[in-house]
C-alpha atoms as a PDB file:
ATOM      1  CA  UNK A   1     325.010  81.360  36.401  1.00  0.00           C
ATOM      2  CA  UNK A   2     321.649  80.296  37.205  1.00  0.00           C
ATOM      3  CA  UNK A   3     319.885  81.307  33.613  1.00  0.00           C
ATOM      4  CA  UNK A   4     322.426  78.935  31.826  1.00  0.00           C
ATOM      5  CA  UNK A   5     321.615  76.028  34.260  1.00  0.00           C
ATOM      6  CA  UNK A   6     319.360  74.402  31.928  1.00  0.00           C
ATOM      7  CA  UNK A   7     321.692  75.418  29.023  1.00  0.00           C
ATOM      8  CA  UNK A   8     324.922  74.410  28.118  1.00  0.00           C
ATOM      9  CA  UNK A   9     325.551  77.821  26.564  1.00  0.00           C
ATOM     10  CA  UNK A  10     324.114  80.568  24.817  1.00  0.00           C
ATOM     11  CA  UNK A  11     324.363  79.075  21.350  1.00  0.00           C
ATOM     12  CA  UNK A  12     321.464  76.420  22.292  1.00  0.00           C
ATOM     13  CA  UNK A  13     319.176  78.862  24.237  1.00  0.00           C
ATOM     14  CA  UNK A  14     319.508  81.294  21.010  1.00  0.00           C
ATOM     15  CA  UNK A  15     318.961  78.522  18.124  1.00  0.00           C
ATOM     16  CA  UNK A  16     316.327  77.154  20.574  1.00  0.00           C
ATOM     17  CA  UNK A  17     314.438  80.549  20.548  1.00  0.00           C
ATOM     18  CA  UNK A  18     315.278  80.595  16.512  1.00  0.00           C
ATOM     19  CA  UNK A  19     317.900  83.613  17.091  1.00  0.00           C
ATOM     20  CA  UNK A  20     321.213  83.034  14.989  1.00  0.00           C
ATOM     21  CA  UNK A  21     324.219  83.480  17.209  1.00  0.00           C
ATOM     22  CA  UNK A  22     326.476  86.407  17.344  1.00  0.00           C
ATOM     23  CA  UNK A  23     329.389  87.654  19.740  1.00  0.00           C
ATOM     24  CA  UNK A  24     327.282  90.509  20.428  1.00  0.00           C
ATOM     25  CA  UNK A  25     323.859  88.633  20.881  1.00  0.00           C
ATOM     26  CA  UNK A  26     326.433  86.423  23.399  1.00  0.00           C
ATOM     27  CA  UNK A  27     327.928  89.363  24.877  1.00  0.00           C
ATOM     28  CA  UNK A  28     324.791  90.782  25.881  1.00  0.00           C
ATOM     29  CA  UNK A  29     323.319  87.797  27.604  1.00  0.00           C
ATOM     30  CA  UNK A  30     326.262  87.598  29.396  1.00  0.00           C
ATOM     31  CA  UNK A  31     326.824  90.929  30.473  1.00  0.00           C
ATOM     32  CA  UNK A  32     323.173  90.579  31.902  1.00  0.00           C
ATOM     33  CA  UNK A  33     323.542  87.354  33.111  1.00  0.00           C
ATOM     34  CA  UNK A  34     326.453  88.580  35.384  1.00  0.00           C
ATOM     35  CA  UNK A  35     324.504  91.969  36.523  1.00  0.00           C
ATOM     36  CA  UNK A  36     323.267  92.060  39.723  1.00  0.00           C
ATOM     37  CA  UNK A  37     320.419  94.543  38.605  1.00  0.00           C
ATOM     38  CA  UNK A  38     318.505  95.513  35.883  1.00  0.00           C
ATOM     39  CA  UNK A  39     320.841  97.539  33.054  1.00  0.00           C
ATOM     40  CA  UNK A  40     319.645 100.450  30.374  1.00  0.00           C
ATOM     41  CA  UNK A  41     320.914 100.309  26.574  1.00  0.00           C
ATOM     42  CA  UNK A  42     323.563 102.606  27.129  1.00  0.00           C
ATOM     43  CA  UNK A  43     324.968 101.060  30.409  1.00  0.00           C
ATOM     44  CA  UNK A  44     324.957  97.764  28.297  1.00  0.00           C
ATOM     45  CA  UNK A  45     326.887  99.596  25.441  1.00  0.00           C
ATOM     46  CA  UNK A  46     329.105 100.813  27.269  1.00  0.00           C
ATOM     47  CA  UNK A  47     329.859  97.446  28.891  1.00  0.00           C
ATOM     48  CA  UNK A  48     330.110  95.548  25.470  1.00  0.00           C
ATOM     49  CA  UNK A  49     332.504  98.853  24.247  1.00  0.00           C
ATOM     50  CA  UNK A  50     334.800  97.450  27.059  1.00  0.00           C
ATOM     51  CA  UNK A  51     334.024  94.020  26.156  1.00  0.00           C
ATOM     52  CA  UNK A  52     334.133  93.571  22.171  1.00  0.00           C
ATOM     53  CA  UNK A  53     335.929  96.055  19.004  1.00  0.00           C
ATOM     54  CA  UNK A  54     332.769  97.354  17.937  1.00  0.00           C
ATOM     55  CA  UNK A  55     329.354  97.456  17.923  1.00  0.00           C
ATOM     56  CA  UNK A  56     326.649 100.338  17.176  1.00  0.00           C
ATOM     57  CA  UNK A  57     323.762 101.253  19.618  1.00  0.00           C
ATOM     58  CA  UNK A  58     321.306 100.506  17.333  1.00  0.00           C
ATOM     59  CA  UNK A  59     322.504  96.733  17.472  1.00  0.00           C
ATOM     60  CA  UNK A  60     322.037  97.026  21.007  1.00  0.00           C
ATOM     61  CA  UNK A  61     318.449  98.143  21.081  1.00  0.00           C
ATOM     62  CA  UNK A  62     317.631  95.546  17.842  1.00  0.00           C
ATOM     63  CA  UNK A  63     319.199  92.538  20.071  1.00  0.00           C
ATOM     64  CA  UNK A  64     317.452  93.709  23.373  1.00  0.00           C
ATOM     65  CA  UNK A  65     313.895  94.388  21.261  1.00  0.00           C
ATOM     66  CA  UNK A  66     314.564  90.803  19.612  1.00  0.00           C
ATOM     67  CA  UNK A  67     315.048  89.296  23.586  1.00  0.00           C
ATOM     68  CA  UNK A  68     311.875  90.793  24.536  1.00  0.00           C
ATOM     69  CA  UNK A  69     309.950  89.535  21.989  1.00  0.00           C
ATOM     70  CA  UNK A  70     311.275  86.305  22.689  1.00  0.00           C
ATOM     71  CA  UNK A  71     310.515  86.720  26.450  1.00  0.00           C
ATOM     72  CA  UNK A  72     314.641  86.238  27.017  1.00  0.00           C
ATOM     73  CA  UNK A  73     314.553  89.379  28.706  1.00  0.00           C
ATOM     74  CA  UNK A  74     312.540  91.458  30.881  1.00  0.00           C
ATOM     75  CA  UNK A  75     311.698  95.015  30.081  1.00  0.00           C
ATOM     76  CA  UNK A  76     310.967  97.730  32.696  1.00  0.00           C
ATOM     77  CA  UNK A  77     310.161 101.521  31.984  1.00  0.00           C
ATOM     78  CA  UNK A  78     311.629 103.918  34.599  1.00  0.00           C
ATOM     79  CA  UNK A  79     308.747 106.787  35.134  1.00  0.00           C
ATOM     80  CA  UNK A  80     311.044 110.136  35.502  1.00  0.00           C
ATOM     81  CA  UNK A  81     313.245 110.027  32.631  1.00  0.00           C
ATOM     82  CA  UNK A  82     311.429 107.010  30.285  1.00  0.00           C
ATOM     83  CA  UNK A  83     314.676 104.938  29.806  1.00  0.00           C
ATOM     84  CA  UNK A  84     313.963 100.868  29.748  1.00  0.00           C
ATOM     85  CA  UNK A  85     315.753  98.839  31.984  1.00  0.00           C
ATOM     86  CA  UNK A  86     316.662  95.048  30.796  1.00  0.00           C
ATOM     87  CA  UNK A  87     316.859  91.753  32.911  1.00  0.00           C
ATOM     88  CA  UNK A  88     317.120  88.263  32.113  1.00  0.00           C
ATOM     89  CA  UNK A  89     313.916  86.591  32.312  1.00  0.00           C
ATOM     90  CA  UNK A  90     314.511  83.369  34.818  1.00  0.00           C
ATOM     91  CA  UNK A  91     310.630  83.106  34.632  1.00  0.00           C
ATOM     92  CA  UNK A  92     310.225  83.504  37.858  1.00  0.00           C
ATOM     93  CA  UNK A  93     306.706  84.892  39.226  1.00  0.00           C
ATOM     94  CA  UNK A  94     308.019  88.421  40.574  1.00  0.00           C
ATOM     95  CA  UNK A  95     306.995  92.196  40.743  1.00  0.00           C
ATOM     96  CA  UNK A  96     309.354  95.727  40.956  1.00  0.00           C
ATOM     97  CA  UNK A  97     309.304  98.318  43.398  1.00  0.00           C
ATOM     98  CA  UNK A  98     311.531 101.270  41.334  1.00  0.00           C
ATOM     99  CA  UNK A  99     313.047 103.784  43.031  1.00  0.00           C
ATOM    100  CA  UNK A 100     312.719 107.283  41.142  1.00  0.00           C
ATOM    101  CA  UNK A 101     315.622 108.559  42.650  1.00  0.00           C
ATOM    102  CA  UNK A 102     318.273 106.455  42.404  1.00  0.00           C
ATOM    103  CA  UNK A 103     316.500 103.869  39.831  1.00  0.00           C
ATOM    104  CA  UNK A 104     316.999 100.851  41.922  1.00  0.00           C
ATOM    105  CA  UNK A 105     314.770  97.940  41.275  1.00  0.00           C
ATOM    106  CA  UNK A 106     313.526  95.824  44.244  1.00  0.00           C
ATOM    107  CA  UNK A 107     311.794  92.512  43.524  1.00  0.00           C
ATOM    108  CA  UNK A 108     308.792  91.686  45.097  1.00  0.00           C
ATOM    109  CA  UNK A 109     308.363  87.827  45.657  1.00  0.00           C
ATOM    110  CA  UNK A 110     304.729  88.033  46.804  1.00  0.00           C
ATOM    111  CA  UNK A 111     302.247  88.209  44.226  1.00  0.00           C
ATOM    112  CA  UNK A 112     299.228  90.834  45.469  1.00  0.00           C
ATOM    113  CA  UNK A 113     297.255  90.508  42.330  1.00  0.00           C
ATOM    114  CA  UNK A 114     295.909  86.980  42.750  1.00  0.00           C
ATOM    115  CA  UNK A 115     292.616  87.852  44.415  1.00  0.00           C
ATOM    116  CA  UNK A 116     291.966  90.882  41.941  1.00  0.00           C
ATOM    117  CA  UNK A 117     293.043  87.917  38.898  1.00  0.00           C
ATOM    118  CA  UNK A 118     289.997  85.949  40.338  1.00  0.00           C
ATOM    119  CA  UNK A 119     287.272  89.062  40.926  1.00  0.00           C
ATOM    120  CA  UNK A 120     288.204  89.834  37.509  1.00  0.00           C
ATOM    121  CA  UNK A 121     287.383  86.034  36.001  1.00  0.00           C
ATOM    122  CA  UNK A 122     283.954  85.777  38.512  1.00  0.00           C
ATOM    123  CA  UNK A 123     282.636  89.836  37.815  1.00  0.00           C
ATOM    124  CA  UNK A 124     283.550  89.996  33.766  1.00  0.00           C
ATOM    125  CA  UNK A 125     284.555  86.458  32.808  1.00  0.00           C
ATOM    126  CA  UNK A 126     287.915  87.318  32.079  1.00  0.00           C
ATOM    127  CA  UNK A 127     290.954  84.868  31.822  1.00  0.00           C
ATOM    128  CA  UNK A 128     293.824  86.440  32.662  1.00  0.00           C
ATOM    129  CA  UNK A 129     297.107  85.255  30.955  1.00  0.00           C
ATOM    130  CA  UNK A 130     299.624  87.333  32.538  1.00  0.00           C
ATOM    131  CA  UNK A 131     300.452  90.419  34.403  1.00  0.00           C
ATOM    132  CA  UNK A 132     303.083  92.732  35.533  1.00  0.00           C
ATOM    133  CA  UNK A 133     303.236  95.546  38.079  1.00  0.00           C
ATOM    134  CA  UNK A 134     305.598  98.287  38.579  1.00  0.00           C
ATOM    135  CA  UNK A 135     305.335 100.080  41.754  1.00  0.00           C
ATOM    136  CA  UNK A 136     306.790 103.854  41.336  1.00  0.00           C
ATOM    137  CA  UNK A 137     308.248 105.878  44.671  1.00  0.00           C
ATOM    138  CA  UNK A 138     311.420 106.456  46.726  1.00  0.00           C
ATOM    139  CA  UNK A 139     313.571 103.619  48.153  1.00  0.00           C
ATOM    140  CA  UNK A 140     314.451 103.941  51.681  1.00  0.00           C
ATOM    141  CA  UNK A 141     317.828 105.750  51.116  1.00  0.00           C
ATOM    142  CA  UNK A 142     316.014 108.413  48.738  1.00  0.00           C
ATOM    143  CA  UNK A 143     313.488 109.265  50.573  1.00  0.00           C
ATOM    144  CA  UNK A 144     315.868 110.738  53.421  1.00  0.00           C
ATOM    145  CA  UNK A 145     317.047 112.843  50.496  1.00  0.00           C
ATOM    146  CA  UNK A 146     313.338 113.752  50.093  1.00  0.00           C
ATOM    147  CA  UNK A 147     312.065 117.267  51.047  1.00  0.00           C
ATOM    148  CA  UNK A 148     308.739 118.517  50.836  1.00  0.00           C
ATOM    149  CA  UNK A 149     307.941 121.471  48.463  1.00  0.00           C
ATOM    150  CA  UNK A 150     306.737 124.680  48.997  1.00  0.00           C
ATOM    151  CA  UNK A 151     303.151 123.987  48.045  1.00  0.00           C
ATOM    152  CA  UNK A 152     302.515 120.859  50.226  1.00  0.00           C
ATOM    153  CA  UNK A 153     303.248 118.536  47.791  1.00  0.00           C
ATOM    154  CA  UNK A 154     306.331 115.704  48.179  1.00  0.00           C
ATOM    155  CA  UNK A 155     309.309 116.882  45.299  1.00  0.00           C
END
């Protein structure tokens, strides 16, 4: 558990943050701290349904809205059907590569907006605080799936 490293549990990274502690804030951070990819609201409902008595889907999106804003977790947008997908932020410097098809999220370690960050600062004077990019297209395994349309273009 790599997030809780610099933690000794969730309890101090929540009142550090100024987030009172719940089972369900807890449950979430840990189902997400234990995914190996990115998870929508319902797949994390549906995990915490397994996990605690109750708990309404509404609390879910509040919690996750509450992480973002608190930069606890990272938020993604998935082009074809608009669903978010959340990820716990180990502030690390990283990019996605999102597969339309399947909706698998590839990190990119390599940063390619570093030389457009300084054309930006020299051409408008513009400091750049922070940036994100989301790369849209088919992974390898989709793109096999692929076929082209009728009218030239990719479906």
């Amino acid at each position: 558990m790599i997030f809780l490293e610099q933690y000794s549990n969730y309890r101090e990274l929540l009142k550090r943050e100024g987030i009172k502690n719940t089972k369900h804030r807890t449950a979430i951070l840990e189902i997400l701290e234990e995914s190996d990819s990115p998870k929508t609201a319902e797949q994390l409902f549906i995990s915490l349904k397994d996990k605690t008595a109750s708990i309404d889907m509404s609390t879910v999106y509040r919690t996750l809205d509450t992480f973002t804003s608190k930069n606890l977790v990272i938020k993604s947008n998935r082009v074809d059907d608009g669903k978010a997908l959340y990820e716990l932020n180990h502030h690390e410097h990283k990019h996605h590569l999102l597969c339309v098809g399947c909706h698998k999220l590839i990190s990119i370690e390599d940063c390619p907006i570093g030389e457009l960050q300084q054309m930006l600062k020299r051409k408008i004077d513009f400091d750049i605080t922070g940036h994100k990019l989301e790369i849209y297209g088919y992974c390898h395994d989709c793109k096999n799936f692929k076929e082209p349309s009728t009218d030239g273009e990719d479906v």
